[in-house]
PDB file of N, CA and C in Angstrom:
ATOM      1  N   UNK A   1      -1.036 -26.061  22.465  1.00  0.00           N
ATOM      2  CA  UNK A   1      -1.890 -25.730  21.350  1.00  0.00           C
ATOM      3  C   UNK A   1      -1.308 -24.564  20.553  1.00  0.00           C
ATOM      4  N   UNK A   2      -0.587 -23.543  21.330  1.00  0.00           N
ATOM      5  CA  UNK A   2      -0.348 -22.174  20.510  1.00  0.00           C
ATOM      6  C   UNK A   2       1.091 -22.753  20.579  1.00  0.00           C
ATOM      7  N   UNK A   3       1.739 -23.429  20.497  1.00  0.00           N
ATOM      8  CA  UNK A   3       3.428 -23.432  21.022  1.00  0.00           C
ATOM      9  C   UNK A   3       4.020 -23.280  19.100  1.00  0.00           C
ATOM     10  N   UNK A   4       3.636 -24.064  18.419  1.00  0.00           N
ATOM     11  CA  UNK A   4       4.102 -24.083  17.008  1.00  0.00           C
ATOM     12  C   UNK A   4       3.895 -22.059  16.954  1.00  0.00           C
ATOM     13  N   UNK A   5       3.231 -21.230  17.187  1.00  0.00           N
ATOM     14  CA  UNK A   5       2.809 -20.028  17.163  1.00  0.00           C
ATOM     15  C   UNK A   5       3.477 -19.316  17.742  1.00  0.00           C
ATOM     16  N   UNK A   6       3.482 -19.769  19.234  1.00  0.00           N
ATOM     17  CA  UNK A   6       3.978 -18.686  20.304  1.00  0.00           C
ATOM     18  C   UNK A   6       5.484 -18.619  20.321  1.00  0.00           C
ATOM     19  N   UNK A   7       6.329 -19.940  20.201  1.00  0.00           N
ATOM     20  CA  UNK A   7       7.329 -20.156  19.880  1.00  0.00           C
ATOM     21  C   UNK A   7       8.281 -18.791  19.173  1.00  0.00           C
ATOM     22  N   UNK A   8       7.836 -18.939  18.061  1.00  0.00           N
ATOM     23  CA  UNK A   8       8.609 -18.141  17.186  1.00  0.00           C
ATOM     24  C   UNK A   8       8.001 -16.214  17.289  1.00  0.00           C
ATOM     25  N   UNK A   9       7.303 -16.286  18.142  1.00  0.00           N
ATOM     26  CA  UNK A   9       6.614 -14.687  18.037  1.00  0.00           C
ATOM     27  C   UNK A   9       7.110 -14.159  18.953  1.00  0.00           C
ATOM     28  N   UNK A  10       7.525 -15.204  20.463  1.00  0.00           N
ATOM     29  CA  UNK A  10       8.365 -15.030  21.908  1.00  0.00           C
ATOM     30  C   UNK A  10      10.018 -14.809  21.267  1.00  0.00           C
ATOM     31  N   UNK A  11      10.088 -15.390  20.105  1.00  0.00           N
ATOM     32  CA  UNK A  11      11.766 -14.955  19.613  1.00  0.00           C
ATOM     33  C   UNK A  11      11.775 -13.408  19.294  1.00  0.00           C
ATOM     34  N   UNK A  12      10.587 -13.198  18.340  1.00  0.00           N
ATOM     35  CA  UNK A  12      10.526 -12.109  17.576  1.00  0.00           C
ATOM     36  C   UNK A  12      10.776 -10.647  18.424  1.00  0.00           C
ATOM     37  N   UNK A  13       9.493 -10.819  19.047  1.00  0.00           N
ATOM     38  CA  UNK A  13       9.437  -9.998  20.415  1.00  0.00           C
ATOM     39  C   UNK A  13      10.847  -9.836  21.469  1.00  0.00           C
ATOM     40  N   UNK A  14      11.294 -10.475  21.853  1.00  0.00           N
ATOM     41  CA  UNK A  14      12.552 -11.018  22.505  1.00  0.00           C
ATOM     42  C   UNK A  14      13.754  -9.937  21.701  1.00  0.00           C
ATOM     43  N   UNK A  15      13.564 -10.684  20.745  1.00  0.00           N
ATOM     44  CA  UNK A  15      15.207  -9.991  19.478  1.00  0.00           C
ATOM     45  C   UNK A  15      14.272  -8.246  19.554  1.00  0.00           C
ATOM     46  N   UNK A  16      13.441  -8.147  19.598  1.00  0.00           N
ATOM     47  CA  UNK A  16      12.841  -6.317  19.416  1.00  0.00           C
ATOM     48  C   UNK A  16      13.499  -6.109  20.900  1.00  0.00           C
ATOM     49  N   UNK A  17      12.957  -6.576  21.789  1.00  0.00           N
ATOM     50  CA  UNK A  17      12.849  -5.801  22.843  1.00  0.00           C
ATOM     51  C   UNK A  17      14.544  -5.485  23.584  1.00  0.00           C
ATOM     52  N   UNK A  18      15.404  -6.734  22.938  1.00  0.00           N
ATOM     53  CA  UNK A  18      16.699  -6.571  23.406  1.00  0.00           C
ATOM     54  C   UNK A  18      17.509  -5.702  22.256  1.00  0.00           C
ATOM     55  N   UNK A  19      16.977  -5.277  21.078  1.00  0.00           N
ATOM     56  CA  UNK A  19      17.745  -4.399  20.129  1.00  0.00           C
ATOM     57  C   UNK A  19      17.077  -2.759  20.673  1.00  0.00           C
ATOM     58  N   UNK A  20      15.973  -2.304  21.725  1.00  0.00           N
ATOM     59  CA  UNK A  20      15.918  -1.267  22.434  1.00  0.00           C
ATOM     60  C   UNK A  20      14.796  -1.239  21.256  1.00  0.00           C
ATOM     61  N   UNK A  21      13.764  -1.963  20.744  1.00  0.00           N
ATOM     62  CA  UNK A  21      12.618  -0.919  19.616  1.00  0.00           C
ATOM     63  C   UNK A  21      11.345  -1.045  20.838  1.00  0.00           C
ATOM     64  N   UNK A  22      10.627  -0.408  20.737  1.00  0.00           N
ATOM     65  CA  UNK A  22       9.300   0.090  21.369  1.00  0.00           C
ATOM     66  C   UNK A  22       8.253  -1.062  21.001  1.00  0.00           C
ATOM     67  N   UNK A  23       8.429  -0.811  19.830  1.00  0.00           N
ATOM     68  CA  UNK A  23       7.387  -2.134  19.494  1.00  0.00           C
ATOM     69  C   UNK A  23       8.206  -2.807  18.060  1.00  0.00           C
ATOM     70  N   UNK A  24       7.647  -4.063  17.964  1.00  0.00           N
ATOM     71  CA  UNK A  24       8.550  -4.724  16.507  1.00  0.00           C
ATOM     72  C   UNK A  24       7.445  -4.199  15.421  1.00  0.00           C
ATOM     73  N   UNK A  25       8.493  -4.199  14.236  1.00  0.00           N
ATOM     74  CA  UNK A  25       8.005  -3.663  12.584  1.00  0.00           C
ATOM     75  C   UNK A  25       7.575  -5.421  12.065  1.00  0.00           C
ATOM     76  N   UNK A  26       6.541  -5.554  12.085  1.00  0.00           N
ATOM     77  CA  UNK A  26       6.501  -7.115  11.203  1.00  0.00           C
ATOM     78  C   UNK A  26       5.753  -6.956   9.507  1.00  0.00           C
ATOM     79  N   UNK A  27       6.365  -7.415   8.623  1.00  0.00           N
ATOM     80  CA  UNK A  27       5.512  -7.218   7.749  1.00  0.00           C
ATOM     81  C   UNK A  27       5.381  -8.730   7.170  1.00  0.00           C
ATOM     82  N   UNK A  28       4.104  -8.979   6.933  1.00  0.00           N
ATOM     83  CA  UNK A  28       3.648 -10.694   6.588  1.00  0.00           C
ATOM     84  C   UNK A  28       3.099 -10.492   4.971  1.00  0.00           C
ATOM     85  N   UNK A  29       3.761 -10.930   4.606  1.00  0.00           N
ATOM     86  CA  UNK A  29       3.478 -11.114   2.763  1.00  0.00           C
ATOM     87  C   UNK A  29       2.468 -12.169   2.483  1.00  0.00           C
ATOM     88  N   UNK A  30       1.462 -12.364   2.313  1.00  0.00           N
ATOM     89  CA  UNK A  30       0.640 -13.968   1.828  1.00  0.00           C
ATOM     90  C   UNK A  30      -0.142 -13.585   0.554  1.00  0.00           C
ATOM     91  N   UNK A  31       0.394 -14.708   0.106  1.00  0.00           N
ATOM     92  CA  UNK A  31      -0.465 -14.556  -1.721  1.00  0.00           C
ATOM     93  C   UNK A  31      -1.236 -16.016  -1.816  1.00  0.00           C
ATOM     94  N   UNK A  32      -2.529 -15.738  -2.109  1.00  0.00           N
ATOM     95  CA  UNK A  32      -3.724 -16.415  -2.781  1.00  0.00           C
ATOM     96  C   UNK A  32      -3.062 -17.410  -3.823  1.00  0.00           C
ATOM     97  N   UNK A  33      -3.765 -18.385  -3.764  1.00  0.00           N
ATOM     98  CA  UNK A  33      -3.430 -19.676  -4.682  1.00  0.00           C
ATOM     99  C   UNK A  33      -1.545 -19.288  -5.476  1.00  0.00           C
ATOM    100  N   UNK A  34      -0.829 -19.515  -4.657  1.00  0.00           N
ATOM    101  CA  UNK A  34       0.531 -19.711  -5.073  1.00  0.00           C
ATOM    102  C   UNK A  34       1.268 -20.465  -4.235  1.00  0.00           C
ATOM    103  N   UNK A  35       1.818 -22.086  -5.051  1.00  0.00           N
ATOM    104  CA  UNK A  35       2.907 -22.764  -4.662  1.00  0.00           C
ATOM    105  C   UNK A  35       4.081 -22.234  -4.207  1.00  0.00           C
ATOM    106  N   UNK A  36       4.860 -22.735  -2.499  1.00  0.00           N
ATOM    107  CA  UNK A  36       5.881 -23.083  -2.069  1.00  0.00           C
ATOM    108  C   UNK A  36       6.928 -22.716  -3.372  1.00  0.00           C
ATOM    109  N   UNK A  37       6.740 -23.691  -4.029  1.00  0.00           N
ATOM    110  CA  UNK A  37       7.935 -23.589  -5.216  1.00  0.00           C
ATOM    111  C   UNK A  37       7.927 -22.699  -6.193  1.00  0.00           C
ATOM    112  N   UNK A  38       6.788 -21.578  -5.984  1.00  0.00           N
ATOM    113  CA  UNK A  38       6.415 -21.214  -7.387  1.00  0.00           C
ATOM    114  C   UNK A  38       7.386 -19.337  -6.992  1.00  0.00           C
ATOM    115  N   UNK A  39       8.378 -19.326  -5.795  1.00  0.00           N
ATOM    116  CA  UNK A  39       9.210 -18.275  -5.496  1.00  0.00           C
ATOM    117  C   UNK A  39      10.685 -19.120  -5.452  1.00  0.00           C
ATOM    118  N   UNK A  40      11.445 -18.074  -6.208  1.00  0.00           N
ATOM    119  CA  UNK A  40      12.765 -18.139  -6.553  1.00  0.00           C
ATOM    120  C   UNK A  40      13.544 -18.705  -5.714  1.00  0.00           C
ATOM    121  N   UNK A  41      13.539 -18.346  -4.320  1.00  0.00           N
ATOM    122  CA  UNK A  41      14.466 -18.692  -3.199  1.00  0.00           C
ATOM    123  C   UNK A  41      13.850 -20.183  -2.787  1.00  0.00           C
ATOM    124  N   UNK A  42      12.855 -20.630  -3.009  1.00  0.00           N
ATOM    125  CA  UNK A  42      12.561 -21.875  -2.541  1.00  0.00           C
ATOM    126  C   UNK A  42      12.574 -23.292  -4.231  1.00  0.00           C
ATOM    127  N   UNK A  43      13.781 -22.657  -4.952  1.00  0.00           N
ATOM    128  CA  UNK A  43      13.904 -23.387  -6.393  1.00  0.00           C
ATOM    129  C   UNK A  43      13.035 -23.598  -7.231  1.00  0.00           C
ATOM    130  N   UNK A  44      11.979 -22.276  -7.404  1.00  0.00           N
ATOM    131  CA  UNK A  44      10.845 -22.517  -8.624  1.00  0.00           C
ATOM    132  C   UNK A  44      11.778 -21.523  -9.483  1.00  0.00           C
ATOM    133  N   UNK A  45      10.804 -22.180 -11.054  1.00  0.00           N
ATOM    134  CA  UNK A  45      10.976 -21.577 -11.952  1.00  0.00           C
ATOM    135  C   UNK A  45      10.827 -20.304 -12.246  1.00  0.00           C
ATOM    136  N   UNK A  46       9.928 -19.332 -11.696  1.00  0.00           N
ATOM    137  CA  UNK A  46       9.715 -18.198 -11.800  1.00  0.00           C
ATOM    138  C   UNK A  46      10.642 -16.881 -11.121  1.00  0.00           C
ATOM    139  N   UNK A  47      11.131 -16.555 -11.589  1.00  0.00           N
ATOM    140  CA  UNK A  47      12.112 -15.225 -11.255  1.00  0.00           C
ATOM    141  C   UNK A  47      11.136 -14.078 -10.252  1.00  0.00           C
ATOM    142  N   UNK A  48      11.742 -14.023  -9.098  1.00  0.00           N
ATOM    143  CA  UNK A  48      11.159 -13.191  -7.870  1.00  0.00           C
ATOM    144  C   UNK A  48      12.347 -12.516  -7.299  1.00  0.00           C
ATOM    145  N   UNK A  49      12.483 -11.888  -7.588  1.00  0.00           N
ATOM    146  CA  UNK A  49      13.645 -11.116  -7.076  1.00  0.00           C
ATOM    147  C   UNK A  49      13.596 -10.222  -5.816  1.00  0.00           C
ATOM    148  N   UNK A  50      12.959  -9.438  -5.778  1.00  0.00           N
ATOM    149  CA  UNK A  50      12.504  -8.671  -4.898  1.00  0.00           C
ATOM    150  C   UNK A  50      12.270 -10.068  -3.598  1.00  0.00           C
ATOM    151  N   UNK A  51      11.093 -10.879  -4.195  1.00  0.00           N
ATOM    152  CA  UNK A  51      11.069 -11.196  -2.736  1.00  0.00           C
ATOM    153  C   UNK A  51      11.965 -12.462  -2.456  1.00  0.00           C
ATOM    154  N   UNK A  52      12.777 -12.961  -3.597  1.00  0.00           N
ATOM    155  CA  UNK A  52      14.241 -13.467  -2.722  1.00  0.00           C
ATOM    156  C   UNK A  52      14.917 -12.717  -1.727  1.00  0.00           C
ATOM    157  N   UNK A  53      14.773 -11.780  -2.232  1.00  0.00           N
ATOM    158  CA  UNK A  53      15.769 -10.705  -1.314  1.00  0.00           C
ATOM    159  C   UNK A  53      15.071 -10.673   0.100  1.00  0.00           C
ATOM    160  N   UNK A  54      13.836 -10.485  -0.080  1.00  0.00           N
ATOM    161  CA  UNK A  54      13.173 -10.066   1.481  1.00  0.00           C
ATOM    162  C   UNK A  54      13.328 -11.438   1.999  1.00  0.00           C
ATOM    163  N   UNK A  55      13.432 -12.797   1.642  1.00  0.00           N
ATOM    164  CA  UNK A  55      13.700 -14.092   2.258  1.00  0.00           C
ATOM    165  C   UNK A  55      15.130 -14.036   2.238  1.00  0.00           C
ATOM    166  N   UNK A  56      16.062 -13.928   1.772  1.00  0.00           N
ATOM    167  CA  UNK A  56      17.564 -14.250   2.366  1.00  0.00           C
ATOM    168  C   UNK A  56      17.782 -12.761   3.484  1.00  0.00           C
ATOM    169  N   UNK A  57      16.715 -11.858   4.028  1.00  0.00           N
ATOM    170  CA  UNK A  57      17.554 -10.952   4.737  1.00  0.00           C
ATOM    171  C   UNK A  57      16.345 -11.257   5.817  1.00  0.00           C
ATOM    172  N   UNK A  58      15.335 -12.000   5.906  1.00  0.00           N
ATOM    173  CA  UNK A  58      14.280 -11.893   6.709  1.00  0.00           C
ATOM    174  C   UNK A  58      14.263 -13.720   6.910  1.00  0.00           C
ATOM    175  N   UNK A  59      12.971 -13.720   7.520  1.00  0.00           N
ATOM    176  CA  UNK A  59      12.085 -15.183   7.834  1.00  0.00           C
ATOM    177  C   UNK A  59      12.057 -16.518   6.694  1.00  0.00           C
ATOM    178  N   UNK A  60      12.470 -17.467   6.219  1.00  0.00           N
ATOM    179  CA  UNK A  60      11.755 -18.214   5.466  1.00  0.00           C
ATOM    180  C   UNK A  60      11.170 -19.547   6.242  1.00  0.00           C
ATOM    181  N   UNK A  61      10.099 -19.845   6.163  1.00  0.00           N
ATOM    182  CA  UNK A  61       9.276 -20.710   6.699  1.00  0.00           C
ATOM    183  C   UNK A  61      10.033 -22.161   5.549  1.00  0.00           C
ATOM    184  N   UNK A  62      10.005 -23.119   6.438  1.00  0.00           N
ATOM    185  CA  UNK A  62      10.370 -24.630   5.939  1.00  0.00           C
ATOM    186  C   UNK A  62       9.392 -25.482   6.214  1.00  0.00           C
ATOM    187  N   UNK A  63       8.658 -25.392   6.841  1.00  0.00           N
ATOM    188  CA  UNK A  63       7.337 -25.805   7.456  1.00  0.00           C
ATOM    189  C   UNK A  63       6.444 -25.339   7.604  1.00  0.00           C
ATOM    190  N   UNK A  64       4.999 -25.610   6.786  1.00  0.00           N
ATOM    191  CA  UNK A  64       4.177 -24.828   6.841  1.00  0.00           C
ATOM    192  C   UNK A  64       3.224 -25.675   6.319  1.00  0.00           C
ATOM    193  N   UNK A  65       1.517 -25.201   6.729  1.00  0.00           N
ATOM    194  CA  UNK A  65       0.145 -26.085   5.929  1.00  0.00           C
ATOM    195  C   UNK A  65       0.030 -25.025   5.771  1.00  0.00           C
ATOM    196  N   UNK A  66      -1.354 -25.529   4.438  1.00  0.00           N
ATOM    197  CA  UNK A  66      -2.127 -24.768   4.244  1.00  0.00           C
ATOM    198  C   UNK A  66      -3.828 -25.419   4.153  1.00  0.00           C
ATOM    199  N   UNK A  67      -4.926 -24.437   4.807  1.00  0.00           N
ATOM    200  CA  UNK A  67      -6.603 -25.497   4.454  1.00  0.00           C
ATOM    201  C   UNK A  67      -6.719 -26.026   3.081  1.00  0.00           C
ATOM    202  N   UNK A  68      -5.968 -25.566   1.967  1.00  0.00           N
ATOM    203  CA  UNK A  68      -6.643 -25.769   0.600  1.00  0.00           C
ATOM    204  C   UNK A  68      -7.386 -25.024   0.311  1.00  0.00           C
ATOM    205  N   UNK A  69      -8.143 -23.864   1.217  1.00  0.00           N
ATOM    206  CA  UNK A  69      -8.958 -22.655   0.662  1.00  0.00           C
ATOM    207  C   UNK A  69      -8.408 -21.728   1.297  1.00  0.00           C
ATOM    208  N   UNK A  70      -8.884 -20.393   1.034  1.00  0.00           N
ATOM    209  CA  UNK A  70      -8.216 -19.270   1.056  1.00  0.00           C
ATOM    210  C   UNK A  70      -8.937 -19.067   2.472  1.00  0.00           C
ATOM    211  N   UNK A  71     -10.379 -18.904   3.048  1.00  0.00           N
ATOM    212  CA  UNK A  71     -10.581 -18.330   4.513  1.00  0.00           C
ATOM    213  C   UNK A  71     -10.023 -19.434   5.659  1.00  0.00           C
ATOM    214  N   UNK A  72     -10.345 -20.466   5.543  1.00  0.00           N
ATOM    215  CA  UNK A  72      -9.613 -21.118   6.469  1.00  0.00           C
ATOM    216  C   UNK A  72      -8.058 -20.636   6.624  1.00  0.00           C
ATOM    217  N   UNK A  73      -7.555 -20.736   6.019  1.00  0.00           N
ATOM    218  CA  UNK A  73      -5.966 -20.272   5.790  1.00  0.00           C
ATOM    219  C   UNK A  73      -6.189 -19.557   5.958  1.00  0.00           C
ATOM    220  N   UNK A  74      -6.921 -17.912   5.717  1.00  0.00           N
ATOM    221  CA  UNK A  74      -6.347 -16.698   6.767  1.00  0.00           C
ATOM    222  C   UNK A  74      -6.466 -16.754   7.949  1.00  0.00           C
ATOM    223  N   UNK A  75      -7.837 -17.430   8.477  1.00  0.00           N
ATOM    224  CA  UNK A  75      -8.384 -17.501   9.441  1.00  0.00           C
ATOM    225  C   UNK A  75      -7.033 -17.898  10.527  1.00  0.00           C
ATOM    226  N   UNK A  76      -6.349 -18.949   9.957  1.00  0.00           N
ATOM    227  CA  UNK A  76      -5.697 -19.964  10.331  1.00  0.00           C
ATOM    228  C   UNK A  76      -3.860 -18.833  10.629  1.00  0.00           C
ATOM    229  N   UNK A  77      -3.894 -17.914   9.544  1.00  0.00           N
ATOM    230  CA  UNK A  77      -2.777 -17.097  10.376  1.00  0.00           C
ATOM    231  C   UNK A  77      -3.254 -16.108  10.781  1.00  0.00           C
ATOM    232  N   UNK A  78      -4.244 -15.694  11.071  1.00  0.00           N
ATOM    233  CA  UNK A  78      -4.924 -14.345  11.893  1.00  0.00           C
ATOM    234  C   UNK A  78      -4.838 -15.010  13.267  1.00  0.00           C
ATOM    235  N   UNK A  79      -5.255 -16.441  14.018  1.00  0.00           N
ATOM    236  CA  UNK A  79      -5.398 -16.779  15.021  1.00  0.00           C
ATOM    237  C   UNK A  79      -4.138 -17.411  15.231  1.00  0.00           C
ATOM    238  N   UNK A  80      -3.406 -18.342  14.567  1.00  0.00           N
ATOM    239  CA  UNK A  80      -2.417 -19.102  15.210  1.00  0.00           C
ATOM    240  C   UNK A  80      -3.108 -20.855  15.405  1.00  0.00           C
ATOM    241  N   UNK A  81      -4.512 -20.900  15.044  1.00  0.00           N
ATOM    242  CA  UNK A  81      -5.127 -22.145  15.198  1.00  0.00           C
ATOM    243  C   UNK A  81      -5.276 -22.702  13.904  1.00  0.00           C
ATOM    244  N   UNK A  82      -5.260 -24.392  14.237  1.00  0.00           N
ATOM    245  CA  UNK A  82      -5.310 -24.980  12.788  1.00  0.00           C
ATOM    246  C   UNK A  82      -7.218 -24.885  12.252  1.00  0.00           C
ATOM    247  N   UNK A  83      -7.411 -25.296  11.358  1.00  0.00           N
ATOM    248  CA  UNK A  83      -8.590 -24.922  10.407  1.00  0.00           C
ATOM    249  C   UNK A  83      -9.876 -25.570  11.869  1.00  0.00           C
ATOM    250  N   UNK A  84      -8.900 -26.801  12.103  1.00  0.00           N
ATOM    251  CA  UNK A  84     -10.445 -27.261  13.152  1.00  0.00           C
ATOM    252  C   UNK A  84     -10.796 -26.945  14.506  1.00  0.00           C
ATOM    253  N   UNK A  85      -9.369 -25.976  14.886  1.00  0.00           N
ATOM    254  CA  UNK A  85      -9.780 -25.243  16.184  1.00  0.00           C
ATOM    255  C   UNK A  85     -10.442 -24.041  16.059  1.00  0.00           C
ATOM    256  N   UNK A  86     -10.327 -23.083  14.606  1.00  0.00           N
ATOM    257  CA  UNK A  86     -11.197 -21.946  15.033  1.00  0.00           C
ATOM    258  C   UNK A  86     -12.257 -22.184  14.120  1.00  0.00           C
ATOM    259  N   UNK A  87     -12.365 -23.149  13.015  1.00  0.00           N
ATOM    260  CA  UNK A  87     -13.378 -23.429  12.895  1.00  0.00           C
ATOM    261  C   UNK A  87     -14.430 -22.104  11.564  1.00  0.00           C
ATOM    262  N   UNK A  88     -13.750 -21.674  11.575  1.00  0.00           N
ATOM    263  CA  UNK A  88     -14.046 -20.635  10.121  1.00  0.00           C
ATOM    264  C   UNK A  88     -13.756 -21.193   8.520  1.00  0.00           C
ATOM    265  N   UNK A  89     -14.712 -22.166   8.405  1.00  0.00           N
ATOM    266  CA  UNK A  89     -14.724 -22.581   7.131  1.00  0.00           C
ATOM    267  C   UNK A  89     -15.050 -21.691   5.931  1.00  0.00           C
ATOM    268  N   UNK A  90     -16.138 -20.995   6.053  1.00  0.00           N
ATOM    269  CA  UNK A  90     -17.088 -20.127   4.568  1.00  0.00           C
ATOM    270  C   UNK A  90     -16.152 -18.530   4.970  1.00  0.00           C
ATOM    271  N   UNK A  91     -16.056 -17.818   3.859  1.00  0.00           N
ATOM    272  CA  UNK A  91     -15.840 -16.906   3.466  1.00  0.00           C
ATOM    273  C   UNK A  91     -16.963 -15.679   3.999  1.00  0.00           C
ATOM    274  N   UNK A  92     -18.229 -16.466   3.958  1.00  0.00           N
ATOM    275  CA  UNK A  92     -19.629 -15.627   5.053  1.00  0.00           C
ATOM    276  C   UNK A  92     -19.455 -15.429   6.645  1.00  0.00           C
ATOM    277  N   UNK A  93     -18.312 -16.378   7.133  1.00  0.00           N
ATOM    278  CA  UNK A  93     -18.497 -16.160   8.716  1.00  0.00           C
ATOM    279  C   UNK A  93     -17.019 -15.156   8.880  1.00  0.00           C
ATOM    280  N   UNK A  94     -17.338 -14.121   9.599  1.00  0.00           N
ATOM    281  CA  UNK A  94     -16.656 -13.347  10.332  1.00  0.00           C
ATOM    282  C   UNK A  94     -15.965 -13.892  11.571  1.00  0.00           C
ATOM    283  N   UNK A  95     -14.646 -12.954  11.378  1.00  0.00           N
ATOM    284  CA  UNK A  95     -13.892 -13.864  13.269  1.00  0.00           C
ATOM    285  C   UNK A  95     -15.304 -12.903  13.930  1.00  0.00           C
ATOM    286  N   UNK A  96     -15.256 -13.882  15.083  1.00  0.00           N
ATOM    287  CA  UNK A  96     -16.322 -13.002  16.340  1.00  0.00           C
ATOM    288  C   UNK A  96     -15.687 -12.059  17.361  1.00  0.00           C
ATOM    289  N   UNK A  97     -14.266 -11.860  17.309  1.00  0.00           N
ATOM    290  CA  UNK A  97     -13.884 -10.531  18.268  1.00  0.00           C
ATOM    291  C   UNK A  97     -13.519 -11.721  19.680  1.00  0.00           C
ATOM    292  N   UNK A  98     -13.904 -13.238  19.691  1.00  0.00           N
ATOM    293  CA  UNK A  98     -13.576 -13.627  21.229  1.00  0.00           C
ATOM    294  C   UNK A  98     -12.487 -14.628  20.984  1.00  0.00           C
ATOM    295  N   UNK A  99     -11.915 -14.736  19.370  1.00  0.00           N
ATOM    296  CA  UNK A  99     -11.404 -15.363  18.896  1.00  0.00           C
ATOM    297  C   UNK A  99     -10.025 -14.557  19.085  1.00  0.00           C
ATOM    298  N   UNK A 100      -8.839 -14.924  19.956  1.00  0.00           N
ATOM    299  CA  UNK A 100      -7.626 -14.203  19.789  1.00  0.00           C
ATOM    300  C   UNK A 100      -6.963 -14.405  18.733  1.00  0.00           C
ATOM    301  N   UNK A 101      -6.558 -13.134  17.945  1.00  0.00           N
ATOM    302  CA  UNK A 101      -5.387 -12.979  17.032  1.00  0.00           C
ATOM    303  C   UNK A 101      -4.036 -12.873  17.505  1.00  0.00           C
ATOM    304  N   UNK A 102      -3.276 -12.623  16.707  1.00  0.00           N
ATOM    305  CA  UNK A 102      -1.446 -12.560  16.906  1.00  0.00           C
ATOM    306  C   UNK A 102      -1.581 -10.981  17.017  1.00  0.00           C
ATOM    307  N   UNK A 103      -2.409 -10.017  16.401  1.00  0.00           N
ATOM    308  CA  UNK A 103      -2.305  -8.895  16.689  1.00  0.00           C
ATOM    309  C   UNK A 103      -2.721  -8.324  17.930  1.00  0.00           C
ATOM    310  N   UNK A 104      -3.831  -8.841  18.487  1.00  0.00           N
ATOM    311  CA  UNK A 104      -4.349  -8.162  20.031  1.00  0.00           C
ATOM    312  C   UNK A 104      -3.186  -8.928  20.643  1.00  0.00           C
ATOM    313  N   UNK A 105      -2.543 -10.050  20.748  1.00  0.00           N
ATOM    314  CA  UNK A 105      -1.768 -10.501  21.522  1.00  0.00           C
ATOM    315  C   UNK A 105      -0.788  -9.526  21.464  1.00  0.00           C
ATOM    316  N   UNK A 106       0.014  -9.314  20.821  1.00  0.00           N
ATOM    317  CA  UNK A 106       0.800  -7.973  20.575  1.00  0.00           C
ATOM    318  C   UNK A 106       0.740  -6.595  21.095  1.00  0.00           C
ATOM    319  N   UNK A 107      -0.424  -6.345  20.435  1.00  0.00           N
ATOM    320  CA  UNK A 107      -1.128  -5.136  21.012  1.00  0.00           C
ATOM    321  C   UNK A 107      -1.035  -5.163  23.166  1.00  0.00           C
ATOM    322  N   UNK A 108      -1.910  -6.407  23.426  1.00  0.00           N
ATOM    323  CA  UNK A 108      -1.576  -6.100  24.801  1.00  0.00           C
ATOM    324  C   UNK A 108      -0.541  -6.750  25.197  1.00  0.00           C
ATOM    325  N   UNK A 109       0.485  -7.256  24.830  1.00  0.00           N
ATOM    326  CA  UNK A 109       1.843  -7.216  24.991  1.00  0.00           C
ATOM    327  C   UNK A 109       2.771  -6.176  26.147  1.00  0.00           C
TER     328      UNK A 109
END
């Protein structure tokens, strides 16, 4: 269930812990209603420079969903679960705290 998730976070962690850092620096960029194509490095029209740069020296995802709305989709990278496992459709429901994130996983790491 978490393997598409855990996969790549067991690399992340892994490459920190064998370069001697204490804990890893992650920084996650996500922007609201914007197309795949609509950044430079993935052949859109729009000039992004800056964050070409942070994709040819960092992460670029080739695979990826999205819910079609904006809380499911955070919901959906705060946990690592797709829209119908955690189940946070409305923008009114709060995670409940029993719901694991990528950050407490980390945290108790």
């Amino acid at each position: 269930m978490y393997t598409r998730f855990l996969l790549p976070l067991a690399s992340l962690l892994l490459t920190a812990a064998s370069l001697g850092a204490a804990q890893p620096n992650i920084i996650l960029i996500m922007s609201d209603d914007m197309g795949f194509s609509d950044l430079g490095c993935y052949g859109g029209e729009i000039q992004t420079p800056n964050l070409d740069r942070l994709a040819k020296g960092g992460v670029r995802l080739s695979q990826f969903y999205n819910a079609g709305r904006c809380c499911p989709t955070r919901a959906s990278l705060l946990t690592g679960l797709y829209p119908h496992q955690h189940r946070y459709w409305e923008n009114s429901i709060a995670l409940d705290g029993r719901t694991p994130t990528w950050m407490k996983r980390l945290r108790d790491a």
